[in-house]
N, C-alpha and C. Protein backbone atom coordinates (compact mmCIF):
# COMPACT_ATOMS: atom_id res chain seq x y z
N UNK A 1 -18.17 4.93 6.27
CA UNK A 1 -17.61 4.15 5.17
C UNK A 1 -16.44 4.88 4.54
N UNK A 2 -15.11 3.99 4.25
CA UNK A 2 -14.13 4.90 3.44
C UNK A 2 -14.04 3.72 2.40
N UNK A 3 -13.83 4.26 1.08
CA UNK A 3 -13.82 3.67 -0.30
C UNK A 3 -12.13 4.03 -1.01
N UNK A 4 -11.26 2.94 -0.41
CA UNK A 4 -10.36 3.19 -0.98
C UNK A 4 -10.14 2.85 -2.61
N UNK A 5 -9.48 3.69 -3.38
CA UNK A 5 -9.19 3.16 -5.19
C UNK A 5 -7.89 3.77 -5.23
N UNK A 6 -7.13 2.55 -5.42
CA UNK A 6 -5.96 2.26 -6.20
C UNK A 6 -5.91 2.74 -7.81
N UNK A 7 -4.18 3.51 -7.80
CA UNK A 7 -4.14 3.66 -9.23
C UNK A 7 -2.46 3.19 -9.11
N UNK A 8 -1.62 3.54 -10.43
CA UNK A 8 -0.46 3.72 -10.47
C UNK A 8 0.29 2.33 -10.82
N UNK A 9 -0.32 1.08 -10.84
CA UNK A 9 0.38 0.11 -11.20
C UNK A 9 0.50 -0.19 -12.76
N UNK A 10 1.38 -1.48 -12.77
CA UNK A 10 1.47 -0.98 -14.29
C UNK A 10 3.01 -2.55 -14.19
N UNK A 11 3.34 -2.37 -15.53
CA UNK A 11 4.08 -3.60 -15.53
C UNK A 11 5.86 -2.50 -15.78
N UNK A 12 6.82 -2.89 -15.20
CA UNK A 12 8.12 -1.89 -15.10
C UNK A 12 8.80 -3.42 -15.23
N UNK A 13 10.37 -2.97 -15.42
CA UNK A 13 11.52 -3.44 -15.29
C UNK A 13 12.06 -3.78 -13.93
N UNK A 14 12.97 -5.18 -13.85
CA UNK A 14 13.65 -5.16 -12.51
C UNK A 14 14.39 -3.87 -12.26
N UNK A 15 14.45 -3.16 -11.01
CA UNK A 15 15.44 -1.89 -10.91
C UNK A 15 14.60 -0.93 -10.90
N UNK A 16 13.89 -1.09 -11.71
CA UNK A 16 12.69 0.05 -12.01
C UNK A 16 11.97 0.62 -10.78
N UNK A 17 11.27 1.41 -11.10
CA UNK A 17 10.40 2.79 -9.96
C UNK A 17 9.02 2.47 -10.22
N UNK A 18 8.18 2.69 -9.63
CA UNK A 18 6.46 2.71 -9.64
C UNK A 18 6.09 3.75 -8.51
N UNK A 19 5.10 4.59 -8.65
CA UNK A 19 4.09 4.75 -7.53
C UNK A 19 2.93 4.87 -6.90
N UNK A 20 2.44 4.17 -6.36
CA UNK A 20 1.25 3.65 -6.14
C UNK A 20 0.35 4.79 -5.27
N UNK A 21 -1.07 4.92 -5.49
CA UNK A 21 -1.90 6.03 -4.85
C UNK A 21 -2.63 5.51 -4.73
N UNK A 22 -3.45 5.82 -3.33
CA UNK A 22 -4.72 5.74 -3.08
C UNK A 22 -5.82 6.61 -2.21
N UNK A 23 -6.21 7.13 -3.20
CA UNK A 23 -7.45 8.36 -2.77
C UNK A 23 -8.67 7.15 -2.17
N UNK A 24 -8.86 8.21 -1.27
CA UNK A 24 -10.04 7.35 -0.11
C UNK A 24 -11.13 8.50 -0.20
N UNK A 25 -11.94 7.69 -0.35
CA UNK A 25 -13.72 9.14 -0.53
C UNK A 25 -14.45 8.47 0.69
N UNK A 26 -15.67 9.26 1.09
CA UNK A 26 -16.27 8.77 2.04
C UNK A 26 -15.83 9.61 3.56
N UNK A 27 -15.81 8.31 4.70
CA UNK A 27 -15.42 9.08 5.87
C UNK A 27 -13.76 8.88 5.64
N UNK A 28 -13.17 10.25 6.16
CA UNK A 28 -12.05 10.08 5.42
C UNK A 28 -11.06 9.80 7.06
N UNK A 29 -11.14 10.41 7.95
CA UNK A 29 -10.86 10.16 9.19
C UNK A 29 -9.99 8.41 9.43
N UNK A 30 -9.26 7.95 9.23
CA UNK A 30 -8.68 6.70 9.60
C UNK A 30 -7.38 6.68 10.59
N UNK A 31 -7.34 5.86 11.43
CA UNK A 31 -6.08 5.67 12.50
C UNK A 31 -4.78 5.53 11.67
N UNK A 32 -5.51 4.27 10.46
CA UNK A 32 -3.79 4.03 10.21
C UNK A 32 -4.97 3.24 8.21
N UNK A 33 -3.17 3.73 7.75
CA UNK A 33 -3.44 2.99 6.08
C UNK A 33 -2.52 2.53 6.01
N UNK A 34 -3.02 1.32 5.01
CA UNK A 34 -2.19 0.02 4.58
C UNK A 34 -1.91 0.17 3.26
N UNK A 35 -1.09 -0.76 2.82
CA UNK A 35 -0.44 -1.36 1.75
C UNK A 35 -0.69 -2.66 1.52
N UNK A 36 -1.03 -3.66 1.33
CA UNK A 36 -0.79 -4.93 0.92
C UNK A 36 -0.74 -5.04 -0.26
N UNK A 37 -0.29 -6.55 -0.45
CA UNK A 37 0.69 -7.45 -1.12
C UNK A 37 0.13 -8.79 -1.70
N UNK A 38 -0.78 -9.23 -2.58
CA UNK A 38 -0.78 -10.70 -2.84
C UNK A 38 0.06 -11.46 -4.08
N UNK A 39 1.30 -11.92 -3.96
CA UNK A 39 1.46 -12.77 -5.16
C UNK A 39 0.56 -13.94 -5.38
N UNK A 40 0.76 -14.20 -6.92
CA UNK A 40 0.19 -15.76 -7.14
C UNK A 40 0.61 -16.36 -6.59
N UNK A 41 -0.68 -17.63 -5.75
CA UNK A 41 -0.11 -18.48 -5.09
C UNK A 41 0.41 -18.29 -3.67
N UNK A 42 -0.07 -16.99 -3.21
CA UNK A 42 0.20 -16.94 -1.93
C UNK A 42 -0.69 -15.99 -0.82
N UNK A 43 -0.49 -15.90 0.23
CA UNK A 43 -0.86 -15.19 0.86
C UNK A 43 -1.42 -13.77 1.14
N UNK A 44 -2.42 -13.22 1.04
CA UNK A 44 -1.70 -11.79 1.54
C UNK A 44 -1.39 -10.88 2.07
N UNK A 45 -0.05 -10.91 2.20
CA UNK A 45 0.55 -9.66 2.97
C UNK A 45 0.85 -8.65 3.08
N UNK A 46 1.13 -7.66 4.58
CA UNK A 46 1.47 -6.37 4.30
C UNK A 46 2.50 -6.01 4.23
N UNK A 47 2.51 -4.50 3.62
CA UNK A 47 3.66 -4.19 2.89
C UNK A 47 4.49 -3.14 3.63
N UNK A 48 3.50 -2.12 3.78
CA UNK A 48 3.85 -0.87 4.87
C UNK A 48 2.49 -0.76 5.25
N UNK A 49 2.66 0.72 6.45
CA UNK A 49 1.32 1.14 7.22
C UNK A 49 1.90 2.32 7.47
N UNK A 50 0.79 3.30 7.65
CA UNK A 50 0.99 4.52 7.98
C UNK A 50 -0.08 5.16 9.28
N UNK A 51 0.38 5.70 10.05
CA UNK A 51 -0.45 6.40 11.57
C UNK A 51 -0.75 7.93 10.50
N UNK A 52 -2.30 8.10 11.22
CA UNK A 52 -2.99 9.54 10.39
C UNK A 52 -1.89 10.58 10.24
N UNK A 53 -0.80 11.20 11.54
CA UNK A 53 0.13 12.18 11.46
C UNK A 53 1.21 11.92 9.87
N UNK A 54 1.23 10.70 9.88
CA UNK A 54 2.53 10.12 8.87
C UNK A 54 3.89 9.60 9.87
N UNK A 55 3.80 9.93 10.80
CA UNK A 55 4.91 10.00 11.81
C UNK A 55 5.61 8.89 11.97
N UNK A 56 4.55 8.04 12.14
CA UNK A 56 4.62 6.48 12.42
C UNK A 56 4.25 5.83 11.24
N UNK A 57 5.14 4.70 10.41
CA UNK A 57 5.28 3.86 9.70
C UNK A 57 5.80 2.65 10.15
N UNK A 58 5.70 2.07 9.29
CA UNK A 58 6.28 0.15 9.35
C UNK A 58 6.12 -0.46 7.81
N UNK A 59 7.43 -0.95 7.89
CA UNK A 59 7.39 -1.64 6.70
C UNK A 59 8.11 -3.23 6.61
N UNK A 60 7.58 -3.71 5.73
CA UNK A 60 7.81 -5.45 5.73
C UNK A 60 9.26 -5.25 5.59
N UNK A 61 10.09 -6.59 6.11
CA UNK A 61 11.78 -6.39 6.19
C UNK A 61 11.95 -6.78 4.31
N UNK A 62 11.03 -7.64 4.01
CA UNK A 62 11.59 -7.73 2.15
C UNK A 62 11.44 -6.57 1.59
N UNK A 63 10.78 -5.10 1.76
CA UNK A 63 10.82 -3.98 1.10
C UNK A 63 11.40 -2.95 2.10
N UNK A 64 11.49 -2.71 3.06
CA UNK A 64 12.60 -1.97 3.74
C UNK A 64 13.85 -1.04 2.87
N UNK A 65 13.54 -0.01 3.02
CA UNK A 65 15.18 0.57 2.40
C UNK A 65 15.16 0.98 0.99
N UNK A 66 13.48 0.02 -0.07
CA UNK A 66 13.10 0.16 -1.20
C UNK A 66 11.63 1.04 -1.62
N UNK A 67 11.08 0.95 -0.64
CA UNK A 67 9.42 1.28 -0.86
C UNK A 67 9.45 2.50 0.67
N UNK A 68 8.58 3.52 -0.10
CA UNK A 68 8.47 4.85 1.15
C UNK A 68 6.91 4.76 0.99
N UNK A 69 5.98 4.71 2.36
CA UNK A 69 4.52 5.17 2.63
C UNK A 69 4.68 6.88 2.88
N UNK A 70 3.61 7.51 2.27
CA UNK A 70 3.27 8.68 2.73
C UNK A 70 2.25 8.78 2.74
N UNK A 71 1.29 10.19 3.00
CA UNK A 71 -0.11 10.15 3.02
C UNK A 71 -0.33 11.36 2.89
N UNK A 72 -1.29 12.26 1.98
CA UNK A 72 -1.24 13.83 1.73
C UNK A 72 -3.02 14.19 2.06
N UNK A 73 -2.89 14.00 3.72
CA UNK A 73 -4.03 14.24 3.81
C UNK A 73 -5.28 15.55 3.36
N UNK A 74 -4.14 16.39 3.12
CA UNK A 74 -5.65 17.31 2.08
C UNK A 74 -5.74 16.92 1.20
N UNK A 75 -5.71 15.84 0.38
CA UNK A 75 -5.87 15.56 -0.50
C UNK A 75 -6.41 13.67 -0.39
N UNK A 76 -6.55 13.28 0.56
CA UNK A 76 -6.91 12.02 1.15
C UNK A 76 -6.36 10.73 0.22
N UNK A 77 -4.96 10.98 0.37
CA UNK A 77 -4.39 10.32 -0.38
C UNK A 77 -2.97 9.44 -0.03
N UNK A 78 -3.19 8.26 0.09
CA UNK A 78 -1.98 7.88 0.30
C UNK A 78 -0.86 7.30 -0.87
N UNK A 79 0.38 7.06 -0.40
CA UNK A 79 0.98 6.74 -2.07
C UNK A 79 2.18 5.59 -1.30
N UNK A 80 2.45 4.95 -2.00
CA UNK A 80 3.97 3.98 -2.16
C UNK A 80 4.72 3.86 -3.13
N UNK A 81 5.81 4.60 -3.22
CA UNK A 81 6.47 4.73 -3.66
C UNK A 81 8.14 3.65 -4.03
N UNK A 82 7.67 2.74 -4.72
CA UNK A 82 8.69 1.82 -5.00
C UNK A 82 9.97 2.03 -6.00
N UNK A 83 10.83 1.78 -5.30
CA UNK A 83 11.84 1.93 -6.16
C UNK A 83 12.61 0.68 -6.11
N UNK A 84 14.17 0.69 -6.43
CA UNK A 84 14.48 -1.06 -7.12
C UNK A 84 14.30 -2.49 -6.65
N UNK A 85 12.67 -2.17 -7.80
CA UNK A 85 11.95 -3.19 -7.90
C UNK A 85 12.53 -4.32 -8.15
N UNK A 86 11.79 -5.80 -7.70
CA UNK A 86 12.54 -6.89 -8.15
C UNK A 86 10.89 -7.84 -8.70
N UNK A 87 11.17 -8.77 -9.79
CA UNK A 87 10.82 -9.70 -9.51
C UNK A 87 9.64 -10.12 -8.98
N UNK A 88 10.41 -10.30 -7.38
CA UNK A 88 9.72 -10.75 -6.61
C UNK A 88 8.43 -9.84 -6.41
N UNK A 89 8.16 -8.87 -6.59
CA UNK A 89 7.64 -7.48 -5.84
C UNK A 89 6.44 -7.90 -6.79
N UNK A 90 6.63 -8.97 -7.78
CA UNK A 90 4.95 -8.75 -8.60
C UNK A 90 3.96 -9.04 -7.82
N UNK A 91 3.04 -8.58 -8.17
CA UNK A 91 1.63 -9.16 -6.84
C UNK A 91 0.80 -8.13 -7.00
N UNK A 92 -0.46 -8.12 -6.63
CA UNK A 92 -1.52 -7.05 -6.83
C UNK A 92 -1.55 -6.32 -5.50
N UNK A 93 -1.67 -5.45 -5.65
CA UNK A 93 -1.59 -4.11 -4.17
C UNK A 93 -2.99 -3.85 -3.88
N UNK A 94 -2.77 -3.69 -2.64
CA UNK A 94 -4.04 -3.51 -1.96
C UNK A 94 -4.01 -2.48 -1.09
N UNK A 95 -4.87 -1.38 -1.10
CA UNK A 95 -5.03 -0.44 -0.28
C UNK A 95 -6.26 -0.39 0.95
N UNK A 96 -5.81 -0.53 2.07
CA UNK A 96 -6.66 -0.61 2.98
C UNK A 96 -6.65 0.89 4.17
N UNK A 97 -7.78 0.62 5.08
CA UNK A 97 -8.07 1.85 6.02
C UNK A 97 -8.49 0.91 7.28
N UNK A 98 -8.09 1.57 8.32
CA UNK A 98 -7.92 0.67 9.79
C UNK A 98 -8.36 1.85 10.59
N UNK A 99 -9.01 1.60 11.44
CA UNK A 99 -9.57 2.35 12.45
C UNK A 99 -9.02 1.95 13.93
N UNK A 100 -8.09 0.90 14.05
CA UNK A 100 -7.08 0.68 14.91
C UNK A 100 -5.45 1.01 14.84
N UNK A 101 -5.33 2.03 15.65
CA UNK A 101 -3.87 1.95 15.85
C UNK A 101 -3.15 0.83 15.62
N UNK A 102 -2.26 1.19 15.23
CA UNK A 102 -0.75 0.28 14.95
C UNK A 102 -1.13 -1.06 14.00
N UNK A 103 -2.48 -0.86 13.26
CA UNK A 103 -3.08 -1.98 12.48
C UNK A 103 -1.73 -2.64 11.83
N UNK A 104 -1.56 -3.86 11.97
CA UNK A 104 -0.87 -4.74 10.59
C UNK A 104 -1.36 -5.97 10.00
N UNK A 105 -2.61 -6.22 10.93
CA UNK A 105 -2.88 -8.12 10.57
C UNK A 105 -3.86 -7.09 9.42
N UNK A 106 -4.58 -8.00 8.93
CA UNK A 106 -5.63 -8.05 7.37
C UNK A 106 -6.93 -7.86 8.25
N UNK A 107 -7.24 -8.31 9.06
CA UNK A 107 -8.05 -8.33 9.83
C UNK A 107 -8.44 -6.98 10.77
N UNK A 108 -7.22 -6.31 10.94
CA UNK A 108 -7.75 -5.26 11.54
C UNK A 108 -8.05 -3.73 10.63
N UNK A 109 -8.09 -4.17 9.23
CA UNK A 109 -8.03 -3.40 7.89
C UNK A 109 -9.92 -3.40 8.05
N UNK A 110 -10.42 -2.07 7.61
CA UNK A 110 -12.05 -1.88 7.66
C UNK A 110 -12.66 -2.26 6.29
N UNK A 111 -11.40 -1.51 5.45
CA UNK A 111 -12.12 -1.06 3.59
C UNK A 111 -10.96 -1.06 3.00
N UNK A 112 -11.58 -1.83 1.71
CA UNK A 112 -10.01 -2.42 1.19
C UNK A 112 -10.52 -2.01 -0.40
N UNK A 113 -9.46 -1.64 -1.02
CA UNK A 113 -9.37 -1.19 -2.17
C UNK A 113 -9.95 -2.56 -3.05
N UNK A 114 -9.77 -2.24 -4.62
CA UNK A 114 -10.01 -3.37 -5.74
C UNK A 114 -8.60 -3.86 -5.87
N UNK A 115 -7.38 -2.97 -5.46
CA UNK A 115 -5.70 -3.30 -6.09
C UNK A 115 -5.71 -3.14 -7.14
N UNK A 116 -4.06 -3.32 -7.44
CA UNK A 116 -3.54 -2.58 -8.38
C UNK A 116 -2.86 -3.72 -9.26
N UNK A 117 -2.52 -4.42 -9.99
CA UNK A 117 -1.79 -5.16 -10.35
C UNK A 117 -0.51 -4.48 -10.60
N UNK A 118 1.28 -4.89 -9.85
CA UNK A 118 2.31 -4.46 -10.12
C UNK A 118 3.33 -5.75 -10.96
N UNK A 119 3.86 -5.57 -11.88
CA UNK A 119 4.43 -6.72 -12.64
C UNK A 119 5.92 -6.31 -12.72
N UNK A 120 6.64 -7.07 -12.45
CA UNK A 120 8.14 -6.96 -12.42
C UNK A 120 8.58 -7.69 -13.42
N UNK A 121 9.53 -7.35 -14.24
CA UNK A 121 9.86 -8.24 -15.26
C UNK A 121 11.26 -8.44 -15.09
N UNK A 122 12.05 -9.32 -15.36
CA UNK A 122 13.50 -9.77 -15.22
C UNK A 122 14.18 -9.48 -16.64
């Protein structure tokens, strides 16, 4: 079992910075960690992913270039790091753990955080 918990959200400005953490307790061992994404009213999706080394990432093309995954495994912790935020970016975050390589569907996610609520304001 890994028990991911989300911290770090919070309501910021368009332009604005956030960064998101998630310490995982339990079996800490995972292939790959997630990020997700639900706005109101929609779907939810992922955001970035990270492979155990850090080496390998992926990130959604709407946050590309804005949001960095890392992961500080002595410390079993992963983080996202957002910077100019928009708007759009409100939605509650979700931290997940995948025991499959190259995980991106929701489905191949094991243990999923409570999320974070992130609020963008205009």
């Amino acid at each position: 079992q890994v028990q991911p918990v989300e911290s770090g959200g919070g309501l910021v400005q368009a332009g604005g910075s956030l960064r998101l953490s998630c310490a995982a307790s339990g079996r800490t061992f995972t292939s790959y960690m997630g990020w997700f994404r639900q706005a109101p009213g929609k779907e939810r999706e992922i955001v970035a992913n990270i492979n155990w080394s850090g080496r390998n990432t992926y990130y959604a093309d709407s946050v590309k270039g804005r949001f960095t995954i890392s992961r500080d495994n002595a410390k079993n912790t992963v983080y996202l790091q957002m910077n100019s935020l928009k708007p759009e970016d409100t939605a509650v975050y979700y931290c997940a753990a995948s025991l499959w390589a190259g995980a991106r569907s929701q489905s191949e996610y094991d243990y999923w955080g409570q999320g974070t609520q992130v609020t963008v304001s205009s």
